[in-house]
Protein backbone atom coordinates (compact mmCIF):
# COMPACT_ATOMS: atom_id res chain seq x y z
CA UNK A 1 103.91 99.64 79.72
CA UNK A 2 100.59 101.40 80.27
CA UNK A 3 99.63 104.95 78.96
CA UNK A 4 96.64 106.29 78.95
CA UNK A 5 95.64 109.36 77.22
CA UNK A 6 92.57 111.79 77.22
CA UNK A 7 90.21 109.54 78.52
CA UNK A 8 86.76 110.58 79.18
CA UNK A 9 83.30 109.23 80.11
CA UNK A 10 79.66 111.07 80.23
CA UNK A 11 76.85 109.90 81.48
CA UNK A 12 74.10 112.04 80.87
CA UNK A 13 75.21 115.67 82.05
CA UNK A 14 77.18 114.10 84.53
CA UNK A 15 81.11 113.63 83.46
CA UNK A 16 82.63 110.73 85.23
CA UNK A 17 85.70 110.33 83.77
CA UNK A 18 86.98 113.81 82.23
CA UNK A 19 90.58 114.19 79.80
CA UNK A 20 92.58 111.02 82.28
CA UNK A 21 96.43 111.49 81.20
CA UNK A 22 98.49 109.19 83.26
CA UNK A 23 101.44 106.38 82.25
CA UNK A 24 101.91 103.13 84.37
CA UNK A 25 105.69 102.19 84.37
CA UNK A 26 107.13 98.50 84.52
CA UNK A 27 108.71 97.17 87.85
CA UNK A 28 106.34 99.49 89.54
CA UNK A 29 103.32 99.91 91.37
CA UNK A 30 101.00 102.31 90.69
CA UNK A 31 98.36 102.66 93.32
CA UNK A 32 94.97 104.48 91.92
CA UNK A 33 93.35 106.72 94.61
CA UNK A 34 90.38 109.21 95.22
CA UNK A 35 87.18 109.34 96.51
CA UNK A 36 83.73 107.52 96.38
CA UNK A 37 82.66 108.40 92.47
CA UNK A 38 86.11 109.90 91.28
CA UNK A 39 85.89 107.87 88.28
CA UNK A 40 88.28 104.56 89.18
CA UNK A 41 86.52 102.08 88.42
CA UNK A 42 85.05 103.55 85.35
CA UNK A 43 89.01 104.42 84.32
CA UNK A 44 89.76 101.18 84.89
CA UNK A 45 86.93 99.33 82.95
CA UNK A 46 87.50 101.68 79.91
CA UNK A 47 91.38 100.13 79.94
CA UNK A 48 90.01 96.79 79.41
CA UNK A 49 87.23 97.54 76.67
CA UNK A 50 84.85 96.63 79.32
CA UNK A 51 83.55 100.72 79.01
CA UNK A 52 83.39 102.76 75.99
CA UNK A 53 85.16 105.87 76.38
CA UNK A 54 83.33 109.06 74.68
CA UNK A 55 87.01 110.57 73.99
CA UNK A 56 91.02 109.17 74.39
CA UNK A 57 92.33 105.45 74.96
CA UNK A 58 94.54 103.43 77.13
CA UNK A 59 97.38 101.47 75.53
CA UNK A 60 99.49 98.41 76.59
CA UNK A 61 103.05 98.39 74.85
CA UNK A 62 101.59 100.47 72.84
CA UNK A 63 98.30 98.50 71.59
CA UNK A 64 95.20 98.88 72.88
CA UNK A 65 93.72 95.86 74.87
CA UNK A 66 90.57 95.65 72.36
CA UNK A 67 93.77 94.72 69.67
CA UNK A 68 95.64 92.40 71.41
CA UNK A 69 96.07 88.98 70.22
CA UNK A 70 96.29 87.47 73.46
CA UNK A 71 95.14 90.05 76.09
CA UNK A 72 95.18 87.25 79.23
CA UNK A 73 98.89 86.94 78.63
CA UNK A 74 99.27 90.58 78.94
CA UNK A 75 96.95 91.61 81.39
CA UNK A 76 95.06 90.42 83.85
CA UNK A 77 92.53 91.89 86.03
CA UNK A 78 90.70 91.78 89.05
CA UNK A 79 87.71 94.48 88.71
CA UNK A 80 84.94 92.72 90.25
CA UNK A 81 85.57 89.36 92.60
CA UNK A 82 81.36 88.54 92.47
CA UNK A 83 82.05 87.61 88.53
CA UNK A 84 82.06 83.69 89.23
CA UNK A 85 79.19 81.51 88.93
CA UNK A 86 77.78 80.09 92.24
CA UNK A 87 77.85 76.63 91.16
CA UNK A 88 81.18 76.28 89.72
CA UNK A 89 84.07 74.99 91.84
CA UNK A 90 87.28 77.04 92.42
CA UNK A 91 88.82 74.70 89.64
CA UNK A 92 86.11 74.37 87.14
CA UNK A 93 85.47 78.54 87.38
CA UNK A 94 89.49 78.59 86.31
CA UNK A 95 89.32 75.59 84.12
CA UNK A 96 86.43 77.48 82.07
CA UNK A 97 88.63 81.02 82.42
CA UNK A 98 91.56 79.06 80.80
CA UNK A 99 89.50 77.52 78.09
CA UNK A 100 87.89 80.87 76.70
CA UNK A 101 91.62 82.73 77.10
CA UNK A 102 93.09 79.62 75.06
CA UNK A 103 95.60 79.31 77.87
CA UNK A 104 96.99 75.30 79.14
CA UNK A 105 94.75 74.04 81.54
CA UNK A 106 97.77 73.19 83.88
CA UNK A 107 98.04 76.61 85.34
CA UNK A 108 94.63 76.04 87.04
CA UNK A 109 96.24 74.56 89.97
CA UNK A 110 99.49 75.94 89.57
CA UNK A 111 97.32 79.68 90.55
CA UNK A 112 95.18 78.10 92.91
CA UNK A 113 98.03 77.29 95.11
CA UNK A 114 99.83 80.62 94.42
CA UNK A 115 96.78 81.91 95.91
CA UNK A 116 96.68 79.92 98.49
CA UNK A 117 92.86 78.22 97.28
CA UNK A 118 94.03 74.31 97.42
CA UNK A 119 92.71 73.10 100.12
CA UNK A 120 89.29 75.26 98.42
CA UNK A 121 89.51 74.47 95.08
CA UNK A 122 87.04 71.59 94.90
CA UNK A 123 84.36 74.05 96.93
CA UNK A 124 81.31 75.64 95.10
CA UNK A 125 81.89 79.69 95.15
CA UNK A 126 78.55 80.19 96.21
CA UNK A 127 79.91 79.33 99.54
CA UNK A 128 83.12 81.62 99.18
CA UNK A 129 84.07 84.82 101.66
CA UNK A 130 84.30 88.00 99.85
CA UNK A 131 88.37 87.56 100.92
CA UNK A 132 88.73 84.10 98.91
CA UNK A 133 86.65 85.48 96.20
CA UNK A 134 89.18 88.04 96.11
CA UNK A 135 91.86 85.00 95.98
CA UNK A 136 90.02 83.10 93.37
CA UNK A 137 89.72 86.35 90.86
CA UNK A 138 93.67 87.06 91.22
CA UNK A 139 94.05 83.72 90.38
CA UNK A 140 91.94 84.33 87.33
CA UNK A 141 94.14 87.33 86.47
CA UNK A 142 97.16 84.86 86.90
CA UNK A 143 96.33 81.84 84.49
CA UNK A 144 98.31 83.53 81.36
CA UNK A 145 101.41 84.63 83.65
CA UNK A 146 101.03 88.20 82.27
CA UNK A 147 103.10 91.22 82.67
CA UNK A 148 100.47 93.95 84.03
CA UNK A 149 97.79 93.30 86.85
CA UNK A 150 95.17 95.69 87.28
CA UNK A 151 93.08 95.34 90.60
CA UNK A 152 90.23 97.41 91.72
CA UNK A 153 90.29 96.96 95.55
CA UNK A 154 91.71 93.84 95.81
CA UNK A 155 92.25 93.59 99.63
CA UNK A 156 88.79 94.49 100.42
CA UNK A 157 87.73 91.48 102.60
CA UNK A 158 91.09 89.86 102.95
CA UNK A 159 92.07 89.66 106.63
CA UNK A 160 94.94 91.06 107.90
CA UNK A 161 97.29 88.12 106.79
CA UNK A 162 95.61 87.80 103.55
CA UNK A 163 96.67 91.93 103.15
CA UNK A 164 100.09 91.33 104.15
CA UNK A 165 100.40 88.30 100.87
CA UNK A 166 99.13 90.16 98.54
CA UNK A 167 101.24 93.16 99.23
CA UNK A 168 103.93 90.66 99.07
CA UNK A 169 103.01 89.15 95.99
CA UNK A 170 102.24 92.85 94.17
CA UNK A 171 105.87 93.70 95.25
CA UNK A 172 107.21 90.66 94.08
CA UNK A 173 105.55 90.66 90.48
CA UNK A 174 106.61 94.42 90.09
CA UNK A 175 110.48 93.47 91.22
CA UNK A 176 110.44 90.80 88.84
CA UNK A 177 109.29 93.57 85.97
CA UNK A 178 105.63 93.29 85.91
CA UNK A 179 103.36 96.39 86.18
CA UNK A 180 100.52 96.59 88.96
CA UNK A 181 98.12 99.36 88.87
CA UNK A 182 95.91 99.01 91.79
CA UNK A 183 93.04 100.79 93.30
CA UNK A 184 92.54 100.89 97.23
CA UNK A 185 90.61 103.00 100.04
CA UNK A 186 93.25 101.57 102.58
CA UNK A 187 95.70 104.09 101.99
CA UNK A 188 98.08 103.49 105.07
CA UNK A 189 98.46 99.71 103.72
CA UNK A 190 98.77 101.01 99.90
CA UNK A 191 102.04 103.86 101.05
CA UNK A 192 103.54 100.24 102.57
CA UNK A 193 104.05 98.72 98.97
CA UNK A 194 103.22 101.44 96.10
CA UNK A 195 106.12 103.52 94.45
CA UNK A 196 103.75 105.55 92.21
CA UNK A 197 100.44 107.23 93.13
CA UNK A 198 97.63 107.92 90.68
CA UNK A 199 95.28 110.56 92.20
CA UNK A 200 91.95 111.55 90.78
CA UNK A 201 89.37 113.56 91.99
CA UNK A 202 85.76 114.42 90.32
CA UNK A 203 87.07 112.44 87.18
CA UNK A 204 89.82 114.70 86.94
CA UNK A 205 93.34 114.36 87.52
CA UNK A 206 94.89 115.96 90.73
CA UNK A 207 98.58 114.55 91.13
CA UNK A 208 100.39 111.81 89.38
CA UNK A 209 103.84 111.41 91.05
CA UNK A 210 105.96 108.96 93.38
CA UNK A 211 104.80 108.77 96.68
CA UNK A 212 107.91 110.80 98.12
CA UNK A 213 106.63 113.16 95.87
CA UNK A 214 103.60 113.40 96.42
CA UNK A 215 104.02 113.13 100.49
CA UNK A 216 106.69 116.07 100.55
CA UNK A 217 104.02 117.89 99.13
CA UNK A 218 102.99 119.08 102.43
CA UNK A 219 105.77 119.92 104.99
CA UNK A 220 105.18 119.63 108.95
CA UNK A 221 103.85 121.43 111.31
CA UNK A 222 106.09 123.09 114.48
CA UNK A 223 104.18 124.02 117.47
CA UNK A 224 106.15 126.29 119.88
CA UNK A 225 105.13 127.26 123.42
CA UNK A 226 107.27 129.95 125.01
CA UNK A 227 106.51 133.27 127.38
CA UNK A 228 107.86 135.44 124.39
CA UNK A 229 105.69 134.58 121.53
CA UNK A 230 106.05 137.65 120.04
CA UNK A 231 109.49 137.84 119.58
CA UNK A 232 109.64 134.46 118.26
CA UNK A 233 107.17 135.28 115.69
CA UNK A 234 108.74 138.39 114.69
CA UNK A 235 112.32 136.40 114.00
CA UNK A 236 110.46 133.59 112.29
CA UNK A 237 108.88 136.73 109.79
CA UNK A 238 110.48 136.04 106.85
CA UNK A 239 109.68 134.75 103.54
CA UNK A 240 108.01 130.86 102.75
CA UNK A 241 107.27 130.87 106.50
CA UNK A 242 104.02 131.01 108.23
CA UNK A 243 103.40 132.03 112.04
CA UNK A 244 99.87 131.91 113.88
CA UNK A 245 99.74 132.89 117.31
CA UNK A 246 97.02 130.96 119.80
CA UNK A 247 97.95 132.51 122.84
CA UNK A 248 101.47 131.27 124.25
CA UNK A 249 101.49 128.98 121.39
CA UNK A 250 103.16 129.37 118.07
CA UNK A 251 101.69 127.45 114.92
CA UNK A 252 104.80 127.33 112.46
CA UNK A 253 104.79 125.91 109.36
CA UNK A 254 107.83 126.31 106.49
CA UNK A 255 110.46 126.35 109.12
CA UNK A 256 111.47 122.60 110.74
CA UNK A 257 111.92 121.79 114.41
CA UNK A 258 115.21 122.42 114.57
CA UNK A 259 115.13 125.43 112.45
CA UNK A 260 112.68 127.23 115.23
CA UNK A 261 115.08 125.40 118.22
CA UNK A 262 118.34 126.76 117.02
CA UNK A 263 116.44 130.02 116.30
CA UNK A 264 115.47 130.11 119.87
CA UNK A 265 118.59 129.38 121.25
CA UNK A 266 120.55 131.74 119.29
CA UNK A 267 118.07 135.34 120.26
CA UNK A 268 117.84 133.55 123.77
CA UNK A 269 113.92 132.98 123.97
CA UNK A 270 113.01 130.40 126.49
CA UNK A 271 110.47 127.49 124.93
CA UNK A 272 108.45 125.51 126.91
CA UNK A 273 107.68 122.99 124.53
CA UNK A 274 108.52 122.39 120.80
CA UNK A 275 106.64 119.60 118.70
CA UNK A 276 106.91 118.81 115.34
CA UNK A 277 104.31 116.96 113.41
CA UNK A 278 104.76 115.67 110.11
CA UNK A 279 101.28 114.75 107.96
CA UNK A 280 100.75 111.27 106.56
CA UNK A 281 100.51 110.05 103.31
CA UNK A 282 96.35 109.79 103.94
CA UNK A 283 96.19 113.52 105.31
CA UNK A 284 97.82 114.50 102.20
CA UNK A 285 95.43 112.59 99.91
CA UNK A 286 92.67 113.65 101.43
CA UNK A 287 93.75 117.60 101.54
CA UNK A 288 94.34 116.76 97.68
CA UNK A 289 91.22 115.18 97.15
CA UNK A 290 88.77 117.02 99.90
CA UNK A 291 87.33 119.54 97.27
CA UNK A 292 86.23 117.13 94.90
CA UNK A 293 84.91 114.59 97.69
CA UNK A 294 81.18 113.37 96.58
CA UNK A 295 80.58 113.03 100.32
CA UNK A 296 82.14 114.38 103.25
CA UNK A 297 81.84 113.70 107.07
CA UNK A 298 80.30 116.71 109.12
């Protein structure tokens, strides 16, 4: 549904967006992760024409969104839920969305209870929480009923219910053959619903893969405690395994928890404890992303 080729945006001297090469696939979601100033939003507003890219171009079925005929019943997006005017209503902010996208002016409150914004839709959005801004500018994306959604942090103020719909409704528009690609800090929530994983860093491009993939990536950690660490370390020598000693303990990595048990058991080395830890999805991101980080906790 979505490629996107060679994009790449300067500012200046500084690159925010360098060679992007990525594809979005349909009855998926794609979540979009890095850092503060990886480029994201700027990759994402160059999809929609909102950005001029110095170099390469995104493409929906093949066309790019500055050609479509109709881009609202293709794609709809969510890159920024302030873009309402404080005055309007819930309704009239949709009813003048539908108007300018030529779409009927029926799906105005078909969205707004899809979102969940009836018993809102008659209040001014000056007076709106960032979470049902958030609701009102899906909604938006929603009037043409298109086939790809792309959100830039679209659970940011949404409480905890409000996360677990729209992780709901992502998964359900993907099953039913839409594409999402979706941007989001809360990477614990995004491993919940996201098959695919987008991951920039610096502008650049640092893994694009499923999120098995990219989570096998890195493979756990055995700790072993035992009165012969020696021995232990010198039968666990071998190659695509690592040892470090810290005393009585053994770090282990490349060999599982029952690899180092059975081990154990078979040369007759008593352990004392044996723990396996496996790293998360987030501890893998960040590893990924840590070099190209614009800021980093002490």
């Amino acid at each position: 549904m979505i490629t996107v080729t060679g994009l790449t945006k300067r500012y200046g001297d500084r690159t925010a967006v360098e060679d992007l090469t990525f594809s979005v696939a349909d009855g998926r979601v794609t979540g979009f992760v890095g850092p503060n100033g990886a480029g994201k939003s700027t990759t994402m507003r160059m999809m929609v024409g909102l950005t001029r890219p110095d170099a390469g171009e995104a493409r929906f079925d093949g066309v790019r969104y500055t050609d479509l005929r109709t881009p609202a019943r293709l794609v709809g997006t969510v890159l920024d839920p302030r873009c309402m005017h404080p005055g309007h209503t819930a309704r009239n902010h949709l009813r003048a969305m539908a108007a300018l996208s030529d779409l009927p002016a029926g799906r105005v409150d078909a969205v707004l209870a899809e979102v969940g914004l009836e018993p809102a839709a008659d209040q001014r959005t000056g007076g709106f929480s960032l979470g049902m801004r958030q609701r009102l500018a899906l909604a938006g994306a929603l009037l043409g009923e298109p086939r790809v959604l792309i959100l830039d942090e679209p659970s940011n103020g949404l409480d905890p219910d409000g996360i677990r719909w729209l992780r709901n409704h992502l998964i359900d528009f993907a099953r039913g053959g839409g594409s999402v690609f979706v941007s989001s800090h809360l990477i614990g929530e995004l491993a919940l619903f996201a098959d695919d994983l987008v991951v920039v860093g610096g502008g650049k491009l640092l893994a694009a893969d499923t999120v098995d993939g990219i989570a096998a990536r890195q493979t756990a950690t055995v700790v072993a405690e035992t009165p012969d660490p020696a021995a232990l370390a010198s039968a666990l020598d071998r190659p695509g395994t690592s040892v470090q000693a810290d005393g009585d303990r053994l770090v282990i990595r490349g060999a599982s928890k029952a690899d180092v048990s059975r081990l154990a058991f078979e040369l007759g080395i008593q352990l004392i404890e044996l723990t396996e830890t496996i790293p998360s999805l987030e501890d893998t991101l960040l590893d990924l992303t840590g070099a190209s980080a614009e800021f980093a906790s002490a």
